[in-house]
Every structure is written in structure tokens, then in C-alpha cells.
Protein backbone atom coordinates (compact mmCIF):
# COMPACT_ATOMS: atom_id res chain seq x y z
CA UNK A 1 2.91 -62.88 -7.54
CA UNK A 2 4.08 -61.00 -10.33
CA UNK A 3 3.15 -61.80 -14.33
CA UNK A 4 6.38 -60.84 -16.81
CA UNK A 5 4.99 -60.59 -20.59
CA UNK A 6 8.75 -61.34 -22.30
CA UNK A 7 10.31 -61.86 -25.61
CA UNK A 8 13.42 -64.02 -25.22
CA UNK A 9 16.94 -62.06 -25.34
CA UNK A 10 14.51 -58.49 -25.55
CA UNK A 11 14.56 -55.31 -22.74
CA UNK A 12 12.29 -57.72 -20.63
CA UNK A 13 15.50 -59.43 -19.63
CA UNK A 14 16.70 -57.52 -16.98
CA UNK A 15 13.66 -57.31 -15.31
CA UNK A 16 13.48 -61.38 -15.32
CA UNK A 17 16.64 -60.95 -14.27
CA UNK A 18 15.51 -59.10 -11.16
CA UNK A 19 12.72 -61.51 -10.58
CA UNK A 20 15.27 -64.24 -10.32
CA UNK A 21 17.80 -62.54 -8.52
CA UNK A 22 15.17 -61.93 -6.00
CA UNK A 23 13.50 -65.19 -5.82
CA UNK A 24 9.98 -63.80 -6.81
CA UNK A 25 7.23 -65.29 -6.89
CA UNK A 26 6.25 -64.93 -10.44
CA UNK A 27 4.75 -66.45 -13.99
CA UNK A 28 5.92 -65.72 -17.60
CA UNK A 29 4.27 -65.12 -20.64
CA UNK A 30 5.96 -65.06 -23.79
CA UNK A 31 5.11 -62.53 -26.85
CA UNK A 32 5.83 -63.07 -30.01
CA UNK A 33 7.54 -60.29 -31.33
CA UNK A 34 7.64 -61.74 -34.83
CA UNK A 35 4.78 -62.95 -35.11
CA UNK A 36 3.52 -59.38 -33.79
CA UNK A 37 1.79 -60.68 -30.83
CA UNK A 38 3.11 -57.29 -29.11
CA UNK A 39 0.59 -55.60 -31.40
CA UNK A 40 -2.54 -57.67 -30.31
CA UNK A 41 -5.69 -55.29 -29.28
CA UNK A 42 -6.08 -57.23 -26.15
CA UNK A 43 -1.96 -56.82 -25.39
CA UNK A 44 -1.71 -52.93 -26.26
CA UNK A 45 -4.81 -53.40 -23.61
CA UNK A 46 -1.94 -53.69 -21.06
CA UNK A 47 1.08 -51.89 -22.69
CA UNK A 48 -0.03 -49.34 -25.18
CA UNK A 49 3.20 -48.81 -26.44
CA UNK A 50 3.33 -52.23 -27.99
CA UNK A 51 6.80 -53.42 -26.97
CA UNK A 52 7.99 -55.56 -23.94
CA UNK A 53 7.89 -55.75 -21.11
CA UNK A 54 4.78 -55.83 -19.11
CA UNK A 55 4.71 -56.69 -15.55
CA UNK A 56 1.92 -57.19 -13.50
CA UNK A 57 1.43 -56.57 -9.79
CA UNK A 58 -2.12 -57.65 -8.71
CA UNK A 59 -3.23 -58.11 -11.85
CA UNK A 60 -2.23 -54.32 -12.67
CA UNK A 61 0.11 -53.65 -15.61
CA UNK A 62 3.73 -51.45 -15.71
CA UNK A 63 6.16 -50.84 -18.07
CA UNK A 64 9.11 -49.87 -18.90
CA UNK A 65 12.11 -51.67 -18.34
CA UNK A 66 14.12 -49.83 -16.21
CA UNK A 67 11.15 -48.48 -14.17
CA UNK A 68 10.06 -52.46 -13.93
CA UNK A 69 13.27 -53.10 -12.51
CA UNK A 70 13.63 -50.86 -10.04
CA UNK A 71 10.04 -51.03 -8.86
CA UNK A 72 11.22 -55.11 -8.46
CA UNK A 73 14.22 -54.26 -6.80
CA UNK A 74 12.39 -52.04 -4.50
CA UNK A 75 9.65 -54.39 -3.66
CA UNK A 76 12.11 -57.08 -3.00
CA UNK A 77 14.37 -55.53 -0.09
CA UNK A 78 15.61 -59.45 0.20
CA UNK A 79 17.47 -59.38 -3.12
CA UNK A 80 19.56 -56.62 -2.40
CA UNK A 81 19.49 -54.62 -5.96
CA UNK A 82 18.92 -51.44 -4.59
CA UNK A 83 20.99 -49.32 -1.83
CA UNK A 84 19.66 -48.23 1.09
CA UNK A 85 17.30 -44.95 0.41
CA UNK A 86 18.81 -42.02 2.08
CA UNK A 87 22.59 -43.06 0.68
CA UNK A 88 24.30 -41.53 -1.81
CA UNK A 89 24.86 -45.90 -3.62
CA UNK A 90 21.31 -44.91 -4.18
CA UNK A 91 22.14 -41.66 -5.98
CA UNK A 92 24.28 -43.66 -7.50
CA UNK A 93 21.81 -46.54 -8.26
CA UNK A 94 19.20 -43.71 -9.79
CA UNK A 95 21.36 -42.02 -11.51
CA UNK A 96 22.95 -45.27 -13.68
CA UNK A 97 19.79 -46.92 -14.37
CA UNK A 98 17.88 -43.67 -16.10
CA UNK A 99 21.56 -43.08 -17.87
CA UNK A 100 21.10 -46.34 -19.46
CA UNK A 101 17.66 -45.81 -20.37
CA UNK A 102 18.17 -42.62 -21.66
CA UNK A 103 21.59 -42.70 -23.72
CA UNK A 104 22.25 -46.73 -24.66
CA UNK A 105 18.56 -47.86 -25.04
CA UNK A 106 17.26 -45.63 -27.01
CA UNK A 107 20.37 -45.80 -29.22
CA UNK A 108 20.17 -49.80 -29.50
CA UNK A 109 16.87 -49.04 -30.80
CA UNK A 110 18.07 -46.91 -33.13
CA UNK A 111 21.10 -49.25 -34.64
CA UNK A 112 18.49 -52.29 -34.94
CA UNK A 113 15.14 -50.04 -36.12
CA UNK A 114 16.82 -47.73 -38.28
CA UNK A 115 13.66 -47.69 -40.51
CA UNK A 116 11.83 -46.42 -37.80
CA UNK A 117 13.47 -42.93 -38.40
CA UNK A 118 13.32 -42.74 -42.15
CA UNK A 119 12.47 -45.34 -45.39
CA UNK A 120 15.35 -44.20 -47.04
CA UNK A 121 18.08 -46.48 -47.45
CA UNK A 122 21.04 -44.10 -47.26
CA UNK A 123 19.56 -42.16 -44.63
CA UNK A 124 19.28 -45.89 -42.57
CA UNK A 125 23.12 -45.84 -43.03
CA UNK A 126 23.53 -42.83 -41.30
CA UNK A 127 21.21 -43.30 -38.59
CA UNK A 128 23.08 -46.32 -37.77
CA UNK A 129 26.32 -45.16 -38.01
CA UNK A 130 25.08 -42.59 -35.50
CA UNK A 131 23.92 -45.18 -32.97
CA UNK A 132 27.06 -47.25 -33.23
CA UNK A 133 29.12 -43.97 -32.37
CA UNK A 134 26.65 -43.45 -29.42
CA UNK A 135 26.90 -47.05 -27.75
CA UNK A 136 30.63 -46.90 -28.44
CA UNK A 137 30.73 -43.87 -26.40
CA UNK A 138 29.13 -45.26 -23.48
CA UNK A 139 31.11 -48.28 -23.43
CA UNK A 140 34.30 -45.51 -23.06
CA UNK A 141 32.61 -44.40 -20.29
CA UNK A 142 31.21 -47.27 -18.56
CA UNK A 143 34.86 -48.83 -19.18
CA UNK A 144 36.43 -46.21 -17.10
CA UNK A 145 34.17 -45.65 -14.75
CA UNK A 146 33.90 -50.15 -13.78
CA UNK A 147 38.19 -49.55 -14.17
CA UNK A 148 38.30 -47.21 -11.29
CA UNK A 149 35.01 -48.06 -9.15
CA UNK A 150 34.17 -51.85 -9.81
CA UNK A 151 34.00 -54.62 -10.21
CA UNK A 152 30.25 -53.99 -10.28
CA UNK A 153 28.69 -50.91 -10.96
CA UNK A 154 28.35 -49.79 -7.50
CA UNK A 155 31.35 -51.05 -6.21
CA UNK A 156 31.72 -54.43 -4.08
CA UNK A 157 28.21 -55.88 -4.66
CA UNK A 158 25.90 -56.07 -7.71
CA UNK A 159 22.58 -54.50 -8.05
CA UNK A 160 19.71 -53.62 -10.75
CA UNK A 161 22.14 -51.06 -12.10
CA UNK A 162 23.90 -54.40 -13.54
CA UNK A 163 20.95 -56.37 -14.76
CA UNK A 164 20.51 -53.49 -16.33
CA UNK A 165 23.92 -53.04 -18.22
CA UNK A 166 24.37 -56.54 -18.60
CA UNK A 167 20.94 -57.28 -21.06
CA UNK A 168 22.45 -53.57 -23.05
CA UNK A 169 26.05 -55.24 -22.92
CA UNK A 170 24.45 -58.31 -24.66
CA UNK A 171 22.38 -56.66 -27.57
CA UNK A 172 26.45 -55.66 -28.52
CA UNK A 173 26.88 -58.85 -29.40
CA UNK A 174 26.65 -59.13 -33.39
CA UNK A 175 27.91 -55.33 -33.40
CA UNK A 176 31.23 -54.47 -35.72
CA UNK A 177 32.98 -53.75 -32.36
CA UNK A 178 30.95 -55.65 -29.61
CA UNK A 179 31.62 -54.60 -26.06
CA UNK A 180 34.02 -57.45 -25.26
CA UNK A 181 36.49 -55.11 -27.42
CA UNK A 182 36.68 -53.64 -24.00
CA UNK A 183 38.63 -55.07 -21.53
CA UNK A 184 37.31 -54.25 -18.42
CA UNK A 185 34.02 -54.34 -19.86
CA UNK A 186 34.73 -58.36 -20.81
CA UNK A 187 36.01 -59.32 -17.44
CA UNK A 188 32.74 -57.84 -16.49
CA UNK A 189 30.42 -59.46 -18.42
CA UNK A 190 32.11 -62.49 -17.75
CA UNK A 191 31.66 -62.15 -14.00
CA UNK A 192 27.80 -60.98 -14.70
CA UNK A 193 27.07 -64.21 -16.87
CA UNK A 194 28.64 -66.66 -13.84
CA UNK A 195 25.53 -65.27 -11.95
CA UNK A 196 23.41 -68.69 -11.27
CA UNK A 197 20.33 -65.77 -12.57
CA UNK A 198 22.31 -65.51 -15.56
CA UNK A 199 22.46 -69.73 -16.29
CA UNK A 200 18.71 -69.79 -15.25
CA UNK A 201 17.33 -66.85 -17.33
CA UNK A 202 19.28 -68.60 -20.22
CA UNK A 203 17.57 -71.65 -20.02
CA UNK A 204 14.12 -70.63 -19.15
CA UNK A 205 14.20 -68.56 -22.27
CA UNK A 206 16.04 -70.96 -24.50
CA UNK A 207 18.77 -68.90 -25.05
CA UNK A 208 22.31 -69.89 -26.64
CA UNK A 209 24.16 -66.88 -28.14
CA UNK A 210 27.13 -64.83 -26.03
CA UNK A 211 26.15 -67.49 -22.96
């Protein structure tokens, strides 16, 4: 049984995600991220960095997204959302899920926390305008890359990699140029969001926007 601490629409979606995909056994708990629940003593207890999400496995606690999601994945050999071990879709696998940890994440962050950077107001303008060049530039890439090797991430079949790239795909949303302004990109997300994890996630968390 795993526990999933989870703000609706936040970076604990893909690992939800996972759990669905994977038919876990599992329990949510929802934080209140504006009522600053994630700042509780007893929930920086369990996740000292104050954000979402947390998972627990026998009562211990992880996080991290993306290392939440691939600890799932590995756990769960019966969903399928990781590669065999010793094949290079596995590279493959590692490789995409720390690149969108490392380069879009951290950038999202950045376009919708500017403040947490500087309290200047013209310096926030910047910093955003930054971020937005950033994300844009991994939607280039990602666009070619799904236009040559998709129509998942990994070829033929999805994976975590895509639970993944799907929640980032979704913060776009309310963006000046969201990622649907890329073609491949918005056949993609269309074929992620037909995923019956996709419907359920939606409704569990009360969802509505880019369904």
C-alpha cells in the first residue's frame, strides 16, 4: 500500500498517474497548498522541503517527483512504465525523466515563483521571460524528437517518461504560447489525455481545465 500526499493539478500528478496506471494499491491525502498545509511542522516531518509530493512505502516517506515515479514504475513491473534494465529503452527511460526534472521543472518553477528569485518587480519580468524561453526550448526539442521517434516517448508504448511530460505539458496551459502551439506535441497530448488514467486522475482530483 502506498500513501500519495497531493495537491490537485501539482508535480504529484504524475506520480498518481503511475499509481493508476499500475493499479496500486494506494490512499491519497490532499495538501493544501494555499492554505499552506505543505508548511505544517508535522508535514515538513515527512518532506522537509515543503512541497508535494510525498509518497509513502511502509509507512516510510520519498520525494521527489520524478524519483517517486520511477521508484513506482519500478516496483510495479505489471504496469509496464519502465524498460527492461539492461536495454538501452532504459537508457532511454533514465535519461528523459532526469532531463525533465532538470531543464522544464525547475523552469516551470521559475515562470510561476518568479518572486522566489528576487522582490523586485522588473527583475520578476525578466526571470520570467527567461523561463518562458527555456520551456519553449524544450518543447522544440521534445517536438522533434516525438516527430521522428513517437508516438510516445519511447517509441510504440508509453511509459513514466510520459506521465512525466504529460503533468509538465499541462502546467503550459495558461502560458502566452502553450504547448498545443506545437503540433506534434498536441496530437500527443491528445493521445496522453484518452488514457482511462488520465479520465480517472481528473476526476479523483476534481479537475476541469485542458481535460
Amino acid at each position: 500500500m502506498y500513501t500519495l500526499y497531493y495537491s490537485p493539478g501539482a508535480a504529484s500528478m504524475c506520480v498518481h498517474l503511475a499509481l493508476l496506471e499500475t493499479n496500486a494499491p494506494h490512499e491519497l491525502i490532499l495538501v493544501d497548498l494555499a492554505a499552506g498545509q505543505q508548511r505544517d511542522p508535522a508535514y515538513l516531518k515527512l518532506n522537509p522541503n515543503g512541497v508535494v509530493p510525498t509518497l509513502l512505502i511502509g509507512g516510510k516517506p520519498f520525494y521527489e517527483a520524478a524519483a517517486a515515479l520511477m521508484t513506482i514504475a519500478e516496483r510495479q513491473p505489471e504496469g509496464k512504465l519502465a524498460p527492461p534494465v539492461d536495454s538501452l529503452a532504459r537508457a532511454a527511460w533514465n535519461q528523459w525523466i532526469v532531463h525533465l526534472a532538470n531543464t522544464l521543472q525547475p523552469a516551470f518553477r521559475l515562470w510561476f515563483y518568479p518572486q522566489d528569485i528576487a522582490a523586485d518587480s522588473a527583475i520578476q519580468v525578466v526571470a520570467k521571460a527567461a523561463a518562458q524561453r527555456k520551456i519553449e526550448a524544450a518543447w522544440d526539442r521534445l517536438e522533434a524528437h516525438l516527430a521522428v521517434n513517437g508516438p510516445y516517448m519511447l517509441g510504440d508504448k508509453p511509459s513514466a517518461a510520459d506521465l512525466m511530460l504529460i503533468m509538465l505539458m499541462r502546467w503550459s496551459r495558461n502560458m502566452p504560447k502553450p504547448v498545443t502551439e506545437w503540433p506534434t506535441l498536441a496530437v500527443y497530448a491528445s493521445l496522453m489525455k484518452s488514457r482511462p488514467s488520465w479520465k480517472r486522475l481528473y476526476k479523483v482530483e476534481g479537475l476541469t481545465e485542458w481535460s
